[in-house]
N, C-alpha and C. Protein backbone atom coordinates (compact mmCIF):
# COMPACT_ATOMS: atom_id res chain seq x y z
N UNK A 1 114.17 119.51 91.96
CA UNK A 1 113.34 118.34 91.76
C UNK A 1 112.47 118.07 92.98
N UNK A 2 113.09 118.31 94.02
CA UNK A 2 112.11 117.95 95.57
C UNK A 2 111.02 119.11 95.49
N UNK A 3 111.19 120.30 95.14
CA UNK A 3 110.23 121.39 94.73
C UNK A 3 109.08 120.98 93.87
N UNK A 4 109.40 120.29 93.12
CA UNK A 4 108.14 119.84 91.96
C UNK A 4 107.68 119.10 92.27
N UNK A 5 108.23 117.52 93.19
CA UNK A 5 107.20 116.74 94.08
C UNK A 5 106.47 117.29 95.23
N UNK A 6 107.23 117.80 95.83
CA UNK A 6 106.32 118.56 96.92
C UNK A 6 105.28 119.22 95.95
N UNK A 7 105.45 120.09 95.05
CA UNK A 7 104.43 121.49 94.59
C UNK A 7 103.05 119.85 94.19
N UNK A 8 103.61 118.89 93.38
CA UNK A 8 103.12 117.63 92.77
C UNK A 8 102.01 117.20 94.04
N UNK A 9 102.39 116.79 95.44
CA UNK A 9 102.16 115.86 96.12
C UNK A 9 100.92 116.95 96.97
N UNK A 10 101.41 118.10 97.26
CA UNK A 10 100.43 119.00 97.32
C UNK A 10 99.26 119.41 96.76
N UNK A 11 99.35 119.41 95.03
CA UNK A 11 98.44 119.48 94.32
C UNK A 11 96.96 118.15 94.52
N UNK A 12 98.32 117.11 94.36
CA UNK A 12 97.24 115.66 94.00
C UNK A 12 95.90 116.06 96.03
N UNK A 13 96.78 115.86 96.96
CA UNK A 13 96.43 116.13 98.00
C UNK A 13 95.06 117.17 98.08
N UNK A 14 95.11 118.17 97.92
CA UNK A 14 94.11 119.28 97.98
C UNK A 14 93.06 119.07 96.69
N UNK A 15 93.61 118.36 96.03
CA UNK A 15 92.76 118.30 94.60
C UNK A 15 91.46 116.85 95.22
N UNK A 16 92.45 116.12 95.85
CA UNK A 16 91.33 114.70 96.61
C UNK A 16 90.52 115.02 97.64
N UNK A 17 91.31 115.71 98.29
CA UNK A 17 90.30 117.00 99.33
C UNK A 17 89.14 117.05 99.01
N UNK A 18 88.61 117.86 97.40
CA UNK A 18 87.76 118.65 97.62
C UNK A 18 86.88 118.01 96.62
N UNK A 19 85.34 118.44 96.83
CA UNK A 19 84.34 117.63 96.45
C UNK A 19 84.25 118.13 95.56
N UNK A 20 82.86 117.51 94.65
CA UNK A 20 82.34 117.92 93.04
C UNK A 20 82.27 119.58 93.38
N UNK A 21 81.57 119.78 94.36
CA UNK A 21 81.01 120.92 94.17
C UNK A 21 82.23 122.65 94.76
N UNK A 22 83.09 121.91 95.13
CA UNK A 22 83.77 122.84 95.67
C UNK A 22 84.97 122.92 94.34
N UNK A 23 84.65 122.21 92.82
CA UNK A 23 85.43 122.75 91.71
C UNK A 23 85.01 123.70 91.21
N UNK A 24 83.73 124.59 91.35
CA UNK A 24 83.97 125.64 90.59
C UNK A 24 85.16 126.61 90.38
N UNK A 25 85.29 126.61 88.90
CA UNK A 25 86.49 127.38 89.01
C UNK A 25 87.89 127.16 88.41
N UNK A 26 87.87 126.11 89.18
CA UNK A 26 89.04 125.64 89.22
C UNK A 26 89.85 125.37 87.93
N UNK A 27 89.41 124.73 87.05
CA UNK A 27 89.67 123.85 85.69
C UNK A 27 90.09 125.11 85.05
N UNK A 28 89.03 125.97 84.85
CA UNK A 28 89.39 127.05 84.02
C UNK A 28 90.79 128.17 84.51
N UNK A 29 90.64 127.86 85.56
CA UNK A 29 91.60 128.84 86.68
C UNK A 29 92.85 127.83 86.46
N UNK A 30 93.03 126.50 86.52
CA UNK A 30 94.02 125.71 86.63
C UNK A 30 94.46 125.63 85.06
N UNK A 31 93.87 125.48 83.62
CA UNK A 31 94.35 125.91 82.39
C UNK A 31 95.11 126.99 82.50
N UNK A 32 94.68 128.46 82.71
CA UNK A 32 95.04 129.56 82.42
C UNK A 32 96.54 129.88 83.20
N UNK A 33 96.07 129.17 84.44
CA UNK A 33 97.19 129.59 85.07
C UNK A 33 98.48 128.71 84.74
N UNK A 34 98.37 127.52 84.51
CA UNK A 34 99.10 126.31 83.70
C UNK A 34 100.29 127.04 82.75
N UNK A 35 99.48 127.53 81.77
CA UNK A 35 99.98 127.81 80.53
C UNK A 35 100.54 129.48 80.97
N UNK A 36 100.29 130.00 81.76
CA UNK A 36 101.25 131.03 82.14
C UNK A 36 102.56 130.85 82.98
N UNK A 37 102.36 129.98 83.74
CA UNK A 37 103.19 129.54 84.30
C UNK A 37 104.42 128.73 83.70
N UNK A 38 103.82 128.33 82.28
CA UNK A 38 104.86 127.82 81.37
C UNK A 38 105.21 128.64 80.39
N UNK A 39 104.67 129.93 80.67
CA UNK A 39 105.42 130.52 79.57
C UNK A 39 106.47 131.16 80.74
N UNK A 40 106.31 131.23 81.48
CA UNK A 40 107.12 132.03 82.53
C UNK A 40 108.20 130.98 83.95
N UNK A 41 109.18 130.75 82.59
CA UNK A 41 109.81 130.00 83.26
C UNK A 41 109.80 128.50 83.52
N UNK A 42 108.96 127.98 83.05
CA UNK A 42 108.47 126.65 82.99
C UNK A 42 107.86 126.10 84.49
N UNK A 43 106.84 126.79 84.70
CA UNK A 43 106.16 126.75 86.26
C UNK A 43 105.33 126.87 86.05
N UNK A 44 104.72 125.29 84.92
CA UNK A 44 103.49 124.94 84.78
C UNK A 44 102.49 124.55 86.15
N UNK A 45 103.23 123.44 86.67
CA UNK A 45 102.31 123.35 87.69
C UNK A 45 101.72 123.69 88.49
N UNK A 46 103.07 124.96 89.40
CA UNK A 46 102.75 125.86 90.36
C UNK A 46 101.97 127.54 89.75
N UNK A 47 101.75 127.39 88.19
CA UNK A 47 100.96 128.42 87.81
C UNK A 47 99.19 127.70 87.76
N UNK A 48 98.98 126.20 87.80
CA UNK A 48 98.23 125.70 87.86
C UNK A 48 97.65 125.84 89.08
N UNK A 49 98.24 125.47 90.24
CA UNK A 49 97.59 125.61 91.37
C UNK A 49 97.76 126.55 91.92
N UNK A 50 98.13 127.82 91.46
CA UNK A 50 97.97 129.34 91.68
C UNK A 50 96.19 129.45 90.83
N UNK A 51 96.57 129.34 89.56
CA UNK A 51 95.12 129.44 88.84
C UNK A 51 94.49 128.66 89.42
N UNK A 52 94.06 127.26 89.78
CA UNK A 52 93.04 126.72 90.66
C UNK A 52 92.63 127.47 91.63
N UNK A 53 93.87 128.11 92.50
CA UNK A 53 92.87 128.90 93.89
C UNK A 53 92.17 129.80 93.26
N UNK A 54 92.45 130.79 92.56
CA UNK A 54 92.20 132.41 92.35
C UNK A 54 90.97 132.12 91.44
N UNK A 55 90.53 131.07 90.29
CA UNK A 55 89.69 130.74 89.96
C UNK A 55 88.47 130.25 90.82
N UNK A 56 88.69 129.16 91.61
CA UNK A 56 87.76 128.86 92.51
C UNK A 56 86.79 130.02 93.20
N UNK A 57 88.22 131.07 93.77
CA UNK A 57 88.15 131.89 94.56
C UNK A 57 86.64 132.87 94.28
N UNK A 58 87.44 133.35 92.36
CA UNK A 58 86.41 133.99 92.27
C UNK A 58 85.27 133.56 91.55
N UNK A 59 84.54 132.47 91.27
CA UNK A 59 83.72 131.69 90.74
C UNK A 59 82.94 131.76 92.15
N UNK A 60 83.49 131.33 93.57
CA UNK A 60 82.82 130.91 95.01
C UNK A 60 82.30 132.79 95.20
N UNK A 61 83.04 133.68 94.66
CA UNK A 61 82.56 135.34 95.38
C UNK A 61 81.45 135.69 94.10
N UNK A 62 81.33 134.97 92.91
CA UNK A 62 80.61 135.48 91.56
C UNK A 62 79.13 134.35 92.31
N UNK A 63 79.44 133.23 92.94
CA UNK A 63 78.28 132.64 93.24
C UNK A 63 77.49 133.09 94.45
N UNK A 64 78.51 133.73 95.10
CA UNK A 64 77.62 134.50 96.32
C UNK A 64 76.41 135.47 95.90
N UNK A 65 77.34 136.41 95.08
CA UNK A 65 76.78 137.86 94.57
C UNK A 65 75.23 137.18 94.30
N UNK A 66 75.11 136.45 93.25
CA UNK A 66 73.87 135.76 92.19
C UNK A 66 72.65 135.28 93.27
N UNK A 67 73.84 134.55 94.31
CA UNK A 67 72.49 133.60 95.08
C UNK A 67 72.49 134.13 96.99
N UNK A 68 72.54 134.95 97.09
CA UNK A 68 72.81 135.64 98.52
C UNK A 68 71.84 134.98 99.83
N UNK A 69 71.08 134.19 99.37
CA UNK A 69 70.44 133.60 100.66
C UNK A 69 70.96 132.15 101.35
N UNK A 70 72.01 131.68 100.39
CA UNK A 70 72.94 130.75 100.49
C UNK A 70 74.14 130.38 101.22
C-alpha cells in the first residue's frame, strides 16, 4: 500500500510539474501503458507512468525529426 502512494504521490507531482506543452505524448502513452499494466498484474498506475514517459519521450524525438531548427 505505501508503494501505490508513493508510485500515486509521484505521479500527481511530475504530472503538476509539467506544462501544456511538455504533454505531448503522454495521454496516449499513459492509456496504453495503464491498461497493460493492468493486465499484468494489476500495475495500472505504474504501467501509466511508465507509458507517460516513453510516450512523451517519443512524441518529443518524432517532434525533433519534423521541425529541426527548434
Amino acid at each position: 500500500m505505501k508503494s501505490l502512494a508513493l508510485i500515486l504521490a509521484l505521479t500527481v507531482a511530475v504530472t503538476a510539474s509539467a506544462g501544456a506543452a511538455d504533454a505531448r505524448g503522454c495521454i496516449k502513452g499513459a492509456i496504453v501503458g495503464g491498461v497493460a499494466g493492468h493486465m499484468a498484474h494489476h500495475h495500472g498506475w505504474l504501467g501509466a507512468a511508465a507509458g507517460c514517459a516513453i510516450g512523451h519521450h517519443y512524441a518529443t524525438k518524432q517532434y525533433r525529426q519534423t521541425h529541426p531548427h527548434r
